[in-house]
Protein backbone atom coordinates (compact mmCIF):
# COMPACT_ATOMS: atom_id res chain seq x y z
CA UNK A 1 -3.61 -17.28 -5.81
CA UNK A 2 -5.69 -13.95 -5.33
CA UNK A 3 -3.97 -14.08 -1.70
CA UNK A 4 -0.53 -13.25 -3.68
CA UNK A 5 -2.64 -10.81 -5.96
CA UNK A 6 -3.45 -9.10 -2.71
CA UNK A 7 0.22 -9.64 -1.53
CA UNK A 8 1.38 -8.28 -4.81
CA UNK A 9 -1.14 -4.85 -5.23
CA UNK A 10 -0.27 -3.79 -1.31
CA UNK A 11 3.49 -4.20 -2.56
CA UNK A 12 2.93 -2.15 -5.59
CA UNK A 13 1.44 0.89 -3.39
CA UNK A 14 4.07 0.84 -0.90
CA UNK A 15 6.71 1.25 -4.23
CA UNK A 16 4.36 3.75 -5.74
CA UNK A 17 3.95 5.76 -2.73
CA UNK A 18 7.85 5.73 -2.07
CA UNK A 19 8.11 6.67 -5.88
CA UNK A 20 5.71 9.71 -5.24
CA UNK A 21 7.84 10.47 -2.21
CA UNK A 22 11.18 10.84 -3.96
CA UNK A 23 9.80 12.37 -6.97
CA UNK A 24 9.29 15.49 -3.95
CA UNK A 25 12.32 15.44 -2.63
CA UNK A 26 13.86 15.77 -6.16
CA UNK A 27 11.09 18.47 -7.01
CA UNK A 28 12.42 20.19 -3.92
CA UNK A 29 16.13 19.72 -4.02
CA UNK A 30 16.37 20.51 -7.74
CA UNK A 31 14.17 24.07 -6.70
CA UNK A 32 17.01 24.55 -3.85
CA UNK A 33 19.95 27.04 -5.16
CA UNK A 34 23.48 25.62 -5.35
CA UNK A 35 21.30 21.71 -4.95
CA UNK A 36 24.25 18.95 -4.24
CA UNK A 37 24.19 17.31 -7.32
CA UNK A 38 25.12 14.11 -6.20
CA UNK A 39 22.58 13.38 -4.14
CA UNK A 40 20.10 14.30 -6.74
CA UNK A 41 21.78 11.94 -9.18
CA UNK A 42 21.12 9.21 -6.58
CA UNK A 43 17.43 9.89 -5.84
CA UNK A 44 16.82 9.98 -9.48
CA UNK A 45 18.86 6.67 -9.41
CA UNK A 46 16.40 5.42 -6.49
CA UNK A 47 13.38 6.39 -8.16
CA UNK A 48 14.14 4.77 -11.81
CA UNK A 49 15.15 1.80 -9.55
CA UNK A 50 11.55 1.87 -8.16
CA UNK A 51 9.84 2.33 -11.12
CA UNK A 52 11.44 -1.08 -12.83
CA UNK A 53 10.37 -2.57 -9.67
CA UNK A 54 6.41 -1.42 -9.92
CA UNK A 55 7.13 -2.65 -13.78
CA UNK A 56 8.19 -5.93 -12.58
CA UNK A 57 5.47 -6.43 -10.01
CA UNK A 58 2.58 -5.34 -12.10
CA UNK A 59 3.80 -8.21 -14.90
CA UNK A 60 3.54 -10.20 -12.14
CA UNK A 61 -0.02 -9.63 -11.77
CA UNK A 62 -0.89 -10.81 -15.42
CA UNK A 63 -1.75 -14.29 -15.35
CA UNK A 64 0.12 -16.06 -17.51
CA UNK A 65 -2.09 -17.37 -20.79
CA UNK A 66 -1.64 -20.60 -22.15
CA UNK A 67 -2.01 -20.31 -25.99
């Protein structure tokens, strides 16, 4: 079990460092004159799609509580 926790947190940083990567390359296309839209409508696609991932593997990570 803590194997997959460990499986599960190195996952998570690899998503949050991708996250942190696109959220400069949208910092720094939005900053660029005349920016082409569409492809900072699909990086801002790509990161929201990251972010529900991070979401879904840090619920993951909650052990599940019998009541």
């Amino acid at each position: 079990m803590e194997a997959d926790q460990d499986s599960i947190a190195a996952h998570l940083m690899e998503l949050r460092q991708q996250h942190r990567d696109l959220d400069q390359a949208i910092a720094a296309l939005a900053a660029q004159a005349g920016a082409d839209q569409l492809r900072l409508s699909r990086l801002k696609k790509r990161k929201l799609m990251l972010k529900d991932q991070m979401i879904y593997w840090q619920s993951r990570m909650i052990p599940d509580l019998n009541a």
